[in-house]
C-alpha atoms as a PDB file:
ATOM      1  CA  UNK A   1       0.000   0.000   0.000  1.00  0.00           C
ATOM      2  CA  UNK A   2       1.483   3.495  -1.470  1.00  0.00           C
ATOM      3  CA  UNK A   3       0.565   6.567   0.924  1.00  0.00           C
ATOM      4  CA  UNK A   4       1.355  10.569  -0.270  1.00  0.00           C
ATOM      5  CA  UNK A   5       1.205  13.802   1.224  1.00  0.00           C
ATOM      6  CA  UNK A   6      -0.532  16.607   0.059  1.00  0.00           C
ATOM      7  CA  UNK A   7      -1.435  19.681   0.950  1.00  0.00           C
ATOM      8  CA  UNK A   8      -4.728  20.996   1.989  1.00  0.00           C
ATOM      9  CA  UNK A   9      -5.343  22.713  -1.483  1.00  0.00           C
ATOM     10  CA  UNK A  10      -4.891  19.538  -3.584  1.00  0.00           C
ATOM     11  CA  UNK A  11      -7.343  17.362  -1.963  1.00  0.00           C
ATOM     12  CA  UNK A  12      -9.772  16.694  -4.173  1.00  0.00           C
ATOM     13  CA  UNK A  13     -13.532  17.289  -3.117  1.00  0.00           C
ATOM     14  CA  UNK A  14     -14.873  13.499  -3.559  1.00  0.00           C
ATOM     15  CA  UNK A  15     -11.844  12.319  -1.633  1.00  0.00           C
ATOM     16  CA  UNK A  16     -13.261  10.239   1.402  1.00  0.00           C
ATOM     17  CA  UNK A  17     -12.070  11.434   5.193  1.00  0.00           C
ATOM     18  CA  UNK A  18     -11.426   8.534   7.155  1.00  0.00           C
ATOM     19  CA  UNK A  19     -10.110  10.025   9.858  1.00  0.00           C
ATOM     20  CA  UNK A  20     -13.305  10.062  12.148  1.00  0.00           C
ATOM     21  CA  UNK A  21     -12.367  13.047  14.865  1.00  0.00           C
ATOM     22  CA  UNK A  22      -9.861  15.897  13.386  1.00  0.00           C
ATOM     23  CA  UNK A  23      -7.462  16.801  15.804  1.00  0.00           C
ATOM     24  CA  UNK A  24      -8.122  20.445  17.581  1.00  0.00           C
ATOM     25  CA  UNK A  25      -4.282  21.577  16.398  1.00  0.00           C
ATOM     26  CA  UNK A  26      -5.059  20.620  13.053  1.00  0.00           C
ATOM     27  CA  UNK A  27      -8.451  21.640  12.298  1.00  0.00           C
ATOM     28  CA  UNK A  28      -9.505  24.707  10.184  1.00  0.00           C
ATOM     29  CA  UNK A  29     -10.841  26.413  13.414  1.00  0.00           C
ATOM     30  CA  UNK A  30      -7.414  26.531  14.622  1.00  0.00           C
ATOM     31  CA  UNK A  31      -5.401  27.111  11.307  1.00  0.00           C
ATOM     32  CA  UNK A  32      -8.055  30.446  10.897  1.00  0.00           C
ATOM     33  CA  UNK A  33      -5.809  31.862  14.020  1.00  0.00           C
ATOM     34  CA  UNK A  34      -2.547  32.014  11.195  1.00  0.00           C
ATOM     35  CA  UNK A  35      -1.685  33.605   8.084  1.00  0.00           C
ATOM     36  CA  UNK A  36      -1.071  31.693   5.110  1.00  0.00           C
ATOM     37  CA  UNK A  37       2.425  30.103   6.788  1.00  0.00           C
ATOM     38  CA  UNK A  38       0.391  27.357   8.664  1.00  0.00           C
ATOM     39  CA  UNK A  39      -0.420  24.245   6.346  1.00  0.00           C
ATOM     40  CA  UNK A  40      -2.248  21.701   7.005  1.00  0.00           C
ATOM     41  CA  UNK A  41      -1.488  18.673   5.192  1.00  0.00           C
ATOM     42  CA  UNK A  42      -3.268  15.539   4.154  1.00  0.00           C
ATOM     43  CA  UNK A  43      -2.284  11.774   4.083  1.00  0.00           C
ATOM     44  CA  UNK A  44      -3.701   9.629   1.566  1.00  0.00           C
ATOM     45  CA  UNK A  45      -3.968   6.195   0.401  1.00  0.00           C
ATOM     46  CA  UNK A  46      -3.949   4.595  -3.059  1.00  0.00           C
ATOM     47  CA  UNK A  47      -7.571   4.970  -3.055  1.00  0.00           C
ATOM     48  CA  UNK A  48      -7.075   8.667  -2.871  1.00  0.00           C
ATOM     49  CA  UNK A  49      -8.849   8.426   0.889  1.00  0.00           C
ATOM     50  CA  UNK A  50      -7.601  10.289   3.434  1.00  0.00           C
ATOM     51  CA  UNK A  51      -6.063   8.388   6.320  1.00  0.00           C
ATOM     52  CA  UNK A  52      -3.962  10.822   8.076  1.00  0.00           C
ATOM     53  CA  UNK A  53      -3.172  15.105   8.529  1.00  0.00           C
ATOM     54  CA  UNK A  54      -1.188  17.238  10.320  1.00  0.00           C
ATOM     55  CA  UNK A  55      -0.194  20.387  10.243  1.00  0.00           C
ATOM     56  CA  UNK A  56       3.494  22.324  10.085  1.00  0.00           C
ATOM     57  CA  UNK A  57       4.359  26.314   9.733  1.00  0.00           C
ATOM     58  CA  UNK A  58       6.457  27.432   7.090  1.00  0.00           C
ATOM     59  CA  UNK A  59       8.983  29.862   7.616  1.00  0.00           C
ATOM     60  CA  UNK A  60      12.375  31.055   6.845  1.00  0.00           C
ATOM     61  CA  UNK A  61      13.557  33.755   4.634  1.00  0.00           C
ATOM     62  CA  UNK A  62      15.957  34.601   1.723  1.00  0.00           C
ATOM     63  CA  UNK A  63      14.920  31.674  -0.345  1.00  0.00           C
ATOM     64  CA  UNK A  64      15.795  29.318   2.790  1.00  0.00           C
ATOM     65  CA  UNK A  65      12.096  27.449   4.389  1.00  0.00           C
ATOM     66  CA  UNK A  66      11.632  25.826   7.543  1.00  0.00           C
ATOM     67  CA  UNK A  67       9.320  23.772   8.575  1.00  0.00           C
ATOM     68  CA  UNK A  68       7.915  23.249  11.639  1.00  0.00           C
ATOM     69  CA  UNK A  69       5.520  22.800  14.891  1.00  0.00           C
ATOM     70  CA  UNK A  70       2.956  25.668  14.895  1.00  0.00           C
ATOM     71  CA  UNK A  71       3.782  28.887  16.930  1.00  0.00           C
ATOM     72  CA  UNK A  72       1.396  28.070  20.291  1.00  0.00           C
ATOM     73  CA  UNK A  73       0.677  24.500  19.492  1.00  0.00           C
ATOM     74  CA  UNK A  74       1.807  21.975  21.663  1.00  0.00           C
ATOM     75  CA  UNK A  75       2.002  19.652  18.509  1.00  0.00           C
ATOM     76  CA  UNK A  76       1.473  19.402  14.722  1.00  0.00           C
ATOM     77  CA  UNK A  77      -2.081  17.820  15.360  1.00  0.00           C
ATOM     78  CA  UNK A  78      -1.226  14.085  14.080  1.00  0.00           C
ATOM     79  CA  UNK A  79      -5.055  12.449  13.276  1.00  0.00           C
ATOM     80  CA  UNK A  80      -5.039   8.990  11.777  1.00  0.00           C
ATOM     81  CA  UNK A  81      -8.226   6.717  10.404  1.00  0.00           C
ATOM     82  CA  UNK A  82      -8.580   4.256  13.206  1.00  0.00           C
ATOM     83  CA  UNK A  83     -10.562   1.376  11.187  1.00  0.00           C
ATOM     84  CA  UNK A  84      -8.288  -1.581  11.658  1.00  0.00           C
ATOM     85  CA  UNK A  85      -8.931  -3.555  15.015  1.00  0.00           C
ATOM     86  CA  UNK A  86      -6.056  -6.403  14.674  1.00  0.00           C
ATOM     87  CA  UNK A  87      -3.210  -5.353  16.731  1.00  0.00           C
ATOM     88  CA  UNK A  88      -0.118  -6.337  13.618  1.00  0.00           C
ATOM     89  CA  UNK A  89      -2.420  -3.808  11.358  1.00  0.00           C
ATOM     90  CA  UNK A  90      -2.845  -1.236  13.587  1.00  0.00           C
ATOM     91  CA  UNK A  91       0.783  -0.831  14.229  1.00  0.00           C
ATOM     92  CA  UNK A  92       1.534  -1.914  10.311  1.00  0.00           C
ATOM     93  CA  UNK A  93      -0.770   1.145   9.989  1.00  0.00           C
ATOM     94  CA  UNK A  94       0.851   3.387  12.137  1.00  0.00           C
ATOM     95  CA  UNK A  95       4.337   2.523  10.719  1.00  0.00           C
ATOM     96  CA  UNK A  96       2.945   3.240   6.667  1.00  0.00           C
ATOM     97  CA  UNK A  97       1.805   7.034   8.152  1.00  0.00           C
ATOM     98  CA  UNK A  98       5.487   7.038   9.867  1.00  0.00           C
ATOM     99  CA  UNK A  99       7.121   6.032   6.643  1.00  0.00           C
ATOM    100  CA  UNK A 100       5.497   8.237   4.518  1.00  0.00           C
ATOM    101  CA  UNK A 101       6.263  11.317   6.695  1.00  0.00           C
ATOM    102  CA  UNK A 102       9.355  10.926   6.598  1.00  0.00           C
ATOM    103  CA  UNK A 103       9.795  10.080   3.657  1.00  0.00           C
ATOM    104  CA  UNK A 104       7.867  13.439   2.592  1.00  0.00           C
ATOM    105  CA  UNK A 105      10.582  15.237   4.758  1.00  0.00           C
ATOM    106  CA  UNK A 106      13.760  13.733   3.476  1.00  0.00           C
ATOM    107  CA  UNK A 107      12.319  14.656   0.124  1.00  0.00           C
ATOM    108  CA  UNK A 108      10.692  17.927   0.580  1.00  0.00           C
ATOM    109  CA  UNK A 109      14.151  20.165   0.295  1.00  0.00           C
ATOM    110  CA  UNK A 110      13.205  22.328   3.639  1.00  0.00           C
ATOM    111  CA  UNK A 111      16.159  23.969   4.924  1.00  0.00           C
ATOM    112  CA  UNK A 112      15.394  23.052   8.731  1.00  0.00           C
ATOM    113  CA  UNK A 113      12.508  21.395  10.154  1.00  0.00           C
ATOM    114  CA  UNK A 114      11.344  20.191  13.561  1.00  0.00           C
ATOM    115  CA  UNK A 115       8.077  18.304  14.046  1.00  0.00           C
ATOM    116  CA  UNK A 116       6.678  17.697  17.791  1.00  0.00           C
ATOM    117  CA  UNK A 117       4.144  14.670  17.585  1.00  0.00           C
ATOM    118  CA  UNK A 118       1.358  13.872  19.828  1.00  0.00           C
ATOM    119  CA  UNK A 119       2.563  12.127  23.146  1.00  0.00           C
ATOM    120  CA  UNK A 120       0.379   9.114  22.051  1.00  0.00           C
ATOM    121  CA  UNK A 121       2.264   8.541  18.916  1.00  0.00           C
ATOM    122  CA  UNK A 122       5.728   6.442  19.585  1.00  0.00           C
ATOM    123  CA  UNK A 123       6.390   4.963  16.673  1.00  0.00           C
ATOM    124  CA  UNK A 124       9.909   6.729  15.112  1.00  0.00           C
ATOM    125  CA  UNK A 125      11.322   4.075  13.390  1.00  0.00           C
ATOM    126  CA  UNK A 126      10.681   5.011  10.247  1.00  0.00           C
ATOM    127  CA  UNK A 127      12.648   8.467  11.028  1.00  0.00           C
ATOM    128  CA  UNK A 128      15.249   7.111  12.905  1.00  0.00           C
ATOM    129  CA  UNK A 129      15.962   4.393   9.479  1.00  0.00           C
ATOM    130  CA  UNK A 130      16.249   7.630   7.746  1.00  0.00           C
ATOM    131  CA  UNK A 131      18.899   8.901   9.932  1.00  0.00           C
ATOM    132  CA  UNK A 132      16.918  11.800  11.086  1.00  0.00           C
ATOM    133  CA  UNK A 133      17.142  13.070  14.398  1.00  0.00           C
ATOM    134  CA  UNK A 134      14.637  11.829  16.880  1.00  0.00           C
ATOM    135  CA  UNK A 135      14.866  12.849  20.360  1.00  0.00           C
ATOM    136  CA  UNK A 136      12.544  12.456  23.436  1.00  0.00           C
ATOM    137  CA  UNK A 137      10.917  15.320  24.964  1.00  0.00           C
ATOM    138  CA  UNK A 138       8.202  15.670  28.174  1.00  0.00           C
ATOM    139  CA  UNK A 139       5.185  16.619  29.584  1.00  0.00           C
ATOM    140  CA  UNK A 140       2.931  16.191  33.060  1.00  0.00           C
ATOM    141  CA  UNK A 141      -0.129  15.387  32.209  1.00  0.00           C
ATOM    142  CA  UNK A 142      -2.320  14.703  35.400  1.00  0.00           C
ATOM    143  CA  UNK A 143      -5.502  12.585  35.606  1.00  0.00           C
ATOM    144  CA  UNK A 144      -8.621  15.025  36.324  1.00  0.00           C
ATOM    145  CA  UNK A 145     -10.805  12.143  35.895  1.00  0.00           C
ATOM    146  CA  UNK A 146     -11.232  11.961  39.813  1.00  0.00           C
ATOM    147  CA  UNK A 147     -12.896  14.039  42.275  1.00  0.00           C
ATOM    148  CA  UNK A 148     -10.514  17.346  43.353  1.00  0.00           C
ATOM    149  CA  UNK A 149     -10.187  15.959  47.015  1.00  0.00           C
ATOM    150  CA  UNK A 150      -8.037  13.098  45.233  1.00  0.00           C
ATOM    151  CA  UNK A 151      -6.348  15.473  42.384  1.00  0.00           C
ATOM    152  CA  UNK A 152      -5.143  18.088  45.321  1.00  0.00           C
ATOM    153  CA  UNK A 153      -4.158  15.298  47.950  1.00  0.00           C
ATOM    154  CA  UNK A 154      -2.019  14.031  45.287  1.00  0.00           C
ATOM    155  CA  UNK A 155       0.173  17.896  45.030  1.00  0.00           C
ATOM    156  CA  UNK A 156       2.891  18.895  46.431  1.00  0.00           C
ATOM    157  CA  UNK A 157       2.099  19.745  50.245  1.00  0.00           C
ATOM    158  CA  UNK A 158       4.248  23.412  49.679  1.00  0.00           C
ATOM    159  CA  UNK A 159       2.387  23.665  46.023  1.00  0.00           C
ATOM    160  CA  UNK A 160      -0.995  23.274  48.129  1.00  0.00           C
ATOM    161  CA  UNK A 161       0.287  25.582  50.939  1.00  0.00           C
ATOM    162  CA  UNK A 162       0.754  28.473  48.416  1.00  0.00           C
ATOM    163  CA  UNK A 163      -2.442  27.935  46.610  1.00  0.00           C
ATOM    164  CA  UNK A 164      -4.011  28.348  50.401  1.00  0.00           C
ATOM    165  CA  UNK A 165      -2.246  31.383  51.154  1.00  0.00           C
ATOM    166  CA  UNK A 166      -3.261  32.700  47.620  1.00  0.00           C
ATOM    167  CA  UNK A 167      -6.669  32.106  48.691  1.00  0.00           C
ATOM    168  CA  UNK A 168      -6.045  33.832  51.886  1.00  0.00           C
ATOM    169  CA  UNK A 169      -4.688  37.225  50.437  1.00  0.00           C
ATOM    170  CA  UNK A 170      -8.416  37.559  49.194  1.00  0.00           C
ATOM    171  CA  UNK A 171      -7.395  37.777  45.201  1.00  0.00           C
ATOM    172  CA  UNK A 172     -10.325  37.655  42.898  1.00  0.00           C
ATOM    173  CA  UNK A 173     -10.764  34.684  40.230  1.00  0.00           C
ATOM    174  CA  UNK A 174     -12.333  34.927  36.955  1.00  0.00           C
ATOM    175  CA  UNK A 175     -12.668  32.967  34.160  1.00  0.00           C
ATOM    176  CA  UNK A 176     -12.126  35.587  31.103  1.00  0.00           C
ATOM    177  CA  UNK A 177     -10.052  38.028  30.207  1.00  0.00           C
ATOM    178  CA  UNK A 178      -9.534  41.343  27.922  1.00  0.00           C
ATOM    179  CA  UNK A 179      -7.220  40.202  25.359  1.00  0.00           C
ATOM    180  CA  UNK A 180      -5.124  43.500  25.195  1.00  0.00           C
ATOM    181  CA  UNK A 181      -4.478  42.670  28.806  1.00  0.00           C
ATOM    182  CA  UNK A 182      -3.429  39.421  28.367  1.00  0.00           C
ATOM    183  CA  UNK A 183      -1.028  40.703  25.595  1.00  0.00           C
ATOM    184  CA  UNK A 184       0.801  42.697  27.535  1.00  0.00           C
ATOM    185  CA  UNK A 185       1.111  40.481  30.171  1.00  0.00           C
ATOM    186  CA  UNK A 186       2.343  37.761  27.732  1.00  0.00           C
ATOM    187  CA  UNK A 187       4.576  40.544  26.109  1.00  0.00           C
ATOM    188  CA  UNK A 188       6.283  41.041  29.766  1.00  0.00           C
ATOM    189  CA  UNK A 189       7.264  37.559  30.649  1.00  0.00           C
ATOM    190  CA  UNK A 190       8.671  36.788  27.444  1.00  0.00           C
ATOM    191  CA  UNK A 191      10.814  39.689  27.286  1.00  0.00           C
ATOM    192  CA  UNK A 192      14.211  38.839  27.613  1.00  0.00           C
ATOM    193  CA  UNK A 193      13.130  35.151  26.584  1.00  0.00           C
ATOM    194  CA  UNK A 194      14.437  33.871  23.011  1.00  0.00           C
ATOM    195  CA  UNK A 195      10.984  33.655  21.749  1.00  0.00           C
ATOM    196  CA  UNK A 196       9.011  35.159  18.941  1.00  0.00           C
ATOM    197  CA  UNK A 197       6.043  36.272  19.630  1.00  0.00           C
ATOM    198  CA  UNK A 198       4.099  36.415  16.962  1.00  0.00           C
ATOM    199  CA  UNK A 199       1.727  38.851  17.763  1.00  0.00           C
ATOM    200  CA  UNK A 200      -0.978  39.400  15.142  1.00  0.00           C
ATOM    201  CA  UNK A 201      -1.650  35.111  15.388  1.00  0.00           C
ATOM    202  CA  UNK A 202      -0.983  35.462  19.224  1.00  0.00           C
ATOM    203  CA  UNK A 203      -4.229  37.641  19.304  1.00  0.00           C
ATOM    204  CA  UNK A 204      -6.510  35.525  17.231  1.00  0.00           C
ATOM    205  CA  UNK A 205      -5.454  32.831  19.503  1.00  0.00           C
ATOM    206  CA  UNK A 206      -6.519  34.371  22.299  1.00  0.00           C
ATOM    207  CA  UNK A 207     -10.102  35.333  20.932  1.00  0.00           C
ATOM    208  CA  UNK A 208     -10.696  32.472  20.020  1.00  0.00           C
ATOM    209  CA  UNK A 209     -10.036  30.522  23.143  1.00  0.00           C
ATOM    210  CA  UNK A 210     -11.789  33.024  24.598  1.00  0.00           C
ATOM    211  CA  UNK A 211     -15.334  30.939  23.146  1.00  0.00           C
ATOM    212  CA  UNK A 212     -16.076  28.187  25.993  1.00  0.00           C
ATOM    213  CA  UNK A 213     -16.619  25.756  23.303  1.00  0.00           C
ATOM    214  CA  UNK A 214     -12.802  25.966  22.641  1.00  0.00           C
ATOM    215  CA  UNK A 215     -11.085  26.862  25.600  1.00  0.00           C
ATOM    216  CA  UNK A 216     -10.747  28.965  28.688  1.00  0.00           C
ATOM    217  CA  UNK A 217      -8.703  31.718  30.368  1.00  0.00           C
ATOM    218  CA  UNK A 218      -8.387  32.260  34.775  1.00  0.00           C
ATOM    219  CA  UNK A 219      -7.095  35.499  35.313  1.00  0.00           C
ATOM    220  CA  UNK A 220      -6.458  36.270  39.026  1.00  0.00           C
ATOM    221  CA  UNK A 221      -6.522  39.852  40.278  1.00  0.00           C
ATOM    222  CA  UNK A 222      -5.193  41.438  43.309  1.00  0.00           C
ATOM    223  CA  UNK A 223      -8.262  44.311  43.320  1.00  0.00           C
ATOM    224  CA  UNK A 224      -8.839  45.836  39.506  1.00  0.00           C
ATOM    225  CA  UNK A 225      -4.958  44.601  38.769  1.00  0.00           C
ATOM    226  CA  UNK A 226      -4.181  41.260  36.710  1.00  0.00           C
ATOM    227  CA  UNK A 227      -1.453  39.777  38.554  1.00  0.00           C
ATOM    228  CA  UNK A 228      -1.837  35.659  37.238  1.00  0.00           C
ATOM    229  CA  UNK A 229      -3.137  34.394  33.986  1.00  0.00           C
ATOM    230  CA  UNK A 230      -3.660  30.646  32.578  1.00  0.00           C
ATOM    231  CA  UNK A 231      -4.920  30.446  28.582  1.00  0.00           C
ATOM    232  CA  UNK A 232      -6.349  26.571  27.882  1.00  0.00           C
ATOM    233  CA  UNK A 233      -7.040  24.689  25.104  1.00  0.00           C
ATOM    234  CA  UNK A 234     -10.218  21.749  25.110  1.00  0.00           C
ATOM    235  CA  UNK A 235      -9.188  19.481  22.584  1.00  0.00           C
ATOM    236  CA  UNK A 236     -11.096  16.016  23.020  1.00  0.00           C
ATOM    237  CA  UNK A 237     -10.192  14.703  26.569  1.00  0.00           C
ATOM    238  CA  UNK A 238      -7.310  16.843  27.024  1.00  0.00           C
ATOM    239  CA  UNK A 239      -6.912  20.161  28.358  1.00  0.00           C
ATOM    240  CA  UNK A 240      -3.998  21.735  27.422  1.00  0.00           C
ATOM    241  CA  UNK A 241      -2.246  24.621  29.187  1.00  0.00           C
ATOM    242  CA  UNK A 242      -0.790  26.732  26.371  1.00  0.00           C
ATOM    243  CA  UNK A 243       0.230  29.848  27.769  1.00  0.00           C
ATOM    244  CA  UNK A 244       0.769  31.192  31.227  1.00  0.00           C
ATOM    245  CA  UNK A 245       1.849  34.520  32.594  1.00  0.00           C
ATOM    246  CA  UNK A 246       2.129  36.419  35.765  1.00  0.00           C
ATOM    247  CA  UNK A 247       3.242  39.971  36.576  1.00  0.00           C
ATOM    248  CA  UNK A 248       6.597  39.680  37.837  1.00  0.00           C
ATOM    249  CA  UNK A 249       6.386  43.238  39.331  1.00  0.00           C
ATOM    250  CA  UNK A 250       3.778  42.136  42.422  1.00  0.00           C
ATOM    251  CA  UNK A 251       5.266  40.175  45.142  1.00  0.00           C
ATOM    252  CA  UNK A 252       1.833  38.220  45.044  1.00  0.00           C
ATOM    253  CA  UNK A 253       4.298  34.772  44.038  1.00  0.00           C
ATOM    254  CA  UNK A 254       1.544  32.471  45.161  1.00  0.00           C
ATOM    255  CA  UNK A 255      -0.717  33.959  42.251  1.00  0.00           C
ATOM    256  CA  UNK A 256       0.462  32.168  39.357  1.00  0.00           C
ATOM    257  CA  UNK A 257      -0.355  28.455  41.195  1.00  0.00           C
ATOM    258  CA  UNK A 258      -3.911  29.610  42.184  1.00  0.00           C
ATOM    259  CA  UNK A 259      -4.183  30.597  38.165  1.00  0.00           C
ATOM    260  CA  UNK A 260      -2.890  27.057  37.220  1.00  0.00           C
ATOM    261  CA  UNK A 261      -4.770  25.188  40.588  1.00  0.00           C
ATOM    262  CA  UNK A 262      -8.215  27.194  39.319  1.00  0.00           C
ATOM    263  CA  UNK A 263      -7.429  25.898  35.269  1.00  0.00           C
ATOM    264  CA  UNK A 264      -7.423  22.734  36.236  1.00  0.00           C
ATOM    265  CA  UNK A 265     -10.584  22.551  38.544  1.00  0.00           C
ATOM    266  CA  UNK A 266     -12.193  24.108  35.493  1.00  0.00           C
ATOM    267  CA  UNK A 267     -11.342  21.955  32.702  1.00  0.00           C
ATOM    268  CA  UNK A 268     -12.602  19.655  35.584  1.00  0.00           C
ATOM    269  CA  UNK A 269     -16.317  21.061  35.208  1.00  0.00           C
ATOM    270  CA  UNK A 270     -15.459  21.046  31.331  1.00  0.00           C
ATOM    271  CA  UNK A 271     -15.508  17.659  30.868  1.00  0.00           C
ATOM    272  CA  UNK A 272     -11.744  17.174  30.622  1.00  0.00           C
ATOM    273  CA  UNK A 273     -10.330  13.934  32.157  1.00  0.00           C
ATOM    274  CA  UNK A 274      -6.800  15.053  31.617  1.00  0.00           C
ATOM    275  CA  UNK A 275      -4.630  18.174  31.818  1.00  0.00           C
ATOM    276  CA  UNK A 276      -1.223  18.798  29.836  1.00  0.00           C
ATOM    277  CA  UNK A 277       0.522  21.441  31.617  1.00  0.00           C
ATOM    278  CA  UNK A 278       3.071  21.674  28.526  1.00  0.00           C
ATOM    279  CA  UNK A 279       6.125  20.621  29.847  1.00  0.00           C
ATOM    280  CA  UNK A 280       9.433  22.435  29.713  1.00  0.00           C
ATOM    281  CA  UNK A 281      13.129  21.752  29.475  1.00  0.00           C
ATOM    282  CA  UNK A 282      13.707  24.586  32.152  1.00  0.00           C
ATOM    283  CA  UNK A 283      14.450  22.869  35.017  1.00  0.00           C
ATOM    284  CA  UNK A 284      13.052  25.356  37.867  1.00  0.00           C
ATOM    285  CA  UNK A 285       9.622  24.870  35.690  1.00  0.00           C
ATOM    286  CA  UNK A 286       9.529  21.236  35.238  1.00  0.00           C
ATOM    287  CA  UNK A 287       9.645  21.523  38.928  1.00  0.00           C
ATOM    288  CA  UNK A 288       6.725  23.640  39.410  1.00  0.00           C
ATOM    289  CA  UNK A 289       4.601  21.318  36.998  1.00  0.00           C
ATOM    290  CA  UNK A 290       5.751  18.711  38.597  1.00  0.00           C
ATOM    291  CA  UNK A 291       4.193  19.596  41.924  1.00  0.00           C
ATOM    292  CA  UNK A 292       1.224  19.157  40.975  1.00  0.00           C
ATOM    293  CA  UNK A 293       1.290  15.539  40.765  1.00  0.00           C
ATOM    294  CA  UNK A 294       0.884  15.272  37.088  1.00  0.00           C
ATOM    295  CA  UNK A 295       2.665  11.881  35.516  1.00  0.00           C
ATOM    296  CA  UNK A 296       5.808  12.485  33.793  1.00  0.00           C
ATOM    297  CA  UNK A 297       4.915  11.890  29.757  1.00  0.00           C
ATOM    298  CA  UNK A 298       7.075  11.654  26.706  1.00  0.00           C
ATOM    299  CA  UNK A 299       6.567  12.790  23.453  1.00  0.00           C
ATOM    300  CA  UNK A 300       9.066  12.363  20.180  1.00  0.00           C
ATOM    301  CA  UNK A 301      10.199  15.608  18.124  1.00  0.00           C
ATOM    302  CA  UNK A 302      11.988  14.792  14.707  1.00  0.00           C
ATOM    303  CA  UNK A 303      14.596  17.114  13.108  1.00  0.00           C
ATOM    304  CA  UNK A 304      16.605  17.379   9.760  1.00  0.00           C
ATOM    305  CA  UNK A 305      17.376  19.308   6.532  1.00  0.00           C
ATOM    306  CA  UNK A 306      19.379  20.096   4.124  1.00  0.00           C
ATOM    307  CA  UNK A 307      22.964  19.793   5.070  1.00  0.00           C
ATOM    308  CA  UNK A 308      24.671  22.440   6.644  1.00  0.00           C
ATOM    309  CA  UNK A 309      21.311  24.510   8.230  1.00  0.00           C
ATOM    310  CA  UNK A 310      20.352  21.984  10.663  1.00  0.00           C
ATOM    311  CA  UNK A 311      23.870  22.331  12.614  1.00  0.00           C
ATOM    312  CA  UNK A 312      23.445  26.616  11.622  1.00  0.00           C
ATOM    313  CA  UNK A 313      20.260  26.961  12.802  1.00  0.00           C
ATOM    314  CA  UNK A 314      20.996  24.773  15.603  1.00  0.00           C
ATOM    315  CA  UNK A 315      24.106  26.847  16.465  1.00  0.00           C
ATOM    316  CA  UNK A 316      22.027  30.534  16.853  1.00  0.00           C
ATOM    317  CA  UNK A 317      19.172  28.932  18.849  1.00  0.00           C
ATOM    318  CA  UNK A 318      21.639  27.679  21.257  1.00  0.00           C
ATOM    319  CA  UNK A 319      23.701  31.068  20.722  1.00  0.00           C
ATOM    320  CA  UNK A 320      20.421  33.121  21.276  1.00  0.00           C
ATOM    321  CA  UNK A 321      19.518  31.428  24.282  1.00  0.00           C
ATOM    322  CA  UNK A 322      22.484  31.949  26.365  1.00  0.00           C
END
């Protein structure tokens, strides 16, 4: 069986979707938050039925593209048909979308490109026969699928401690937010952080997670003053915590785990049964995810090009960072 990739434009319109549920980071609600950089790109089968998208962001300059994981998304939004029920032909499945990824990316001629996949997909193989580079990455995610007695007894007892005394300094909780605010805020903590912000997407993110169909902000205030700020995603099951913020300014430093504490008791009442608190490679904030007894979670990024950018580009991020 021969898969391709194509992009969203070349589908043809009596092509068959078999992929039952699209996933949130893929779908056209989210890919109306970007310019025409994001692409969202279709698997399909000999049949010309489509058994597989994702979605990438193309960018570079000077006649050199990247490719890769969406600004703000936690992954490129791997969806797959899920018809076959024998175990050997699900993962013989699984392995043909593999194959034919990266096959598409040896052959595509992108400068640079990193993928992040969904923590549920593990099989690299295919990438790693192609001598890409595959490396392992994390995330908490903690099960919400319990009552909040069990999902706070199971925190850190000084993560719980600060959310009390947050509670005690009598700051106000909401659940929306004025998206100029949240901009700034956003604008603040990134700051001196080798991160682009990508503004004019940035905002259309944040209205649109601003519809409770979608997702969620908690803003905590100390009197008329934002001082804490959570922005969620509701994709499926999962709740995802995309963005965070606090203002650095207030000495208020038990606001920012109330925020997160209050996101997750939300996306609770939302009908989540899971919360992804985006994991980072920082260590001091793997630690604060960490405490709130979330269950360490790995998830595979893939990286290549065309020889010499990968080590270049490679070379300023690490240069930029210091």
């Amino acid at each position: 069986m021969s898969f391709r990739i194509v992009e969203h434009a070349q589908v043809k319109k009596d092509c068959q979707d078999l992929v039952e549920q699209t996933d949130f980071f893929c779908s056209e609600i989210w890919a109306s938050c970007y310019d025409h950089r994001f692409r969202r790109f279709f698997i399909l089968d000999e049949k010309e039925n489509i058994v597989g998208k994702f979605s990438a962001f193309v960018g570079g300059r000077n006649g050199i593209q990247t490719l890769i994981t969406p600004p703000f998304s936690p992954h490129i939004g791997l969806c797959i048909a899920q018809s076959k029920n024998n175990p050997v032909k699900v993962q013989s499945f699984q392995k043909q979308i593999s194959t034919c990824i990266a096959e598409y990316l040896t052959n595509s001629g992108f400068a640079y490109y990193k993928l992040d996949f969904p923590s549920g997909w593990t099989d690299m193989q295919p990438m790693i026969w192609k001598n890409m580079r595959t490396t392992v990455r994390y995330t908490y995610r903690l099960d919400i699928n319990r009552s909040i007695d069990e999902v706070s007894s199971g925190m850190d007892s000084s993560r719980r401690n600060k959310i009390n005394k947050a509670r005690r300094e009598n700051l106000i909780m909401l659940h929306n937010g004025d998206v100029l605010t949240a901009l700034q805020m956003l604008r603040n903590n990134l700051r001196d952080k080798p991160v682009k912000l990508h503004e004019p997407i940035l905002k259309k993110i944040l209205e649109l997670l601003q519809n409770p169909e979608y997702g969620f902000w908690t803003v905590v205030l100390n009197g008329v003053k934002p001082v804490a700020l959570n922005i969620c995603n509701l994709n499926g099951p999962t709740c995802y915590n995309l963005l965070s913020a606090v203002d650095r300014s207030q000495r208020l430093n038990a606001a920012g785990s109330l925020s997160l504490y209050e996101s997750i008791v939300f996306s609770k009442e939302k009908r989540a049964i899971e919360f992804d608190f985006e994991g980072s490679v920082v260590p001091e904030i793997e630690e604060y995810f960490r405490s709130f007894g979330g269950e360490l979670t790995p998830y595979y990024t893939v990286q290549g090009g065309k020889w010499p950018w990968p080590m270049i580009l490679k070379w300023k991020n690490r240069k930029r960072s210091a």
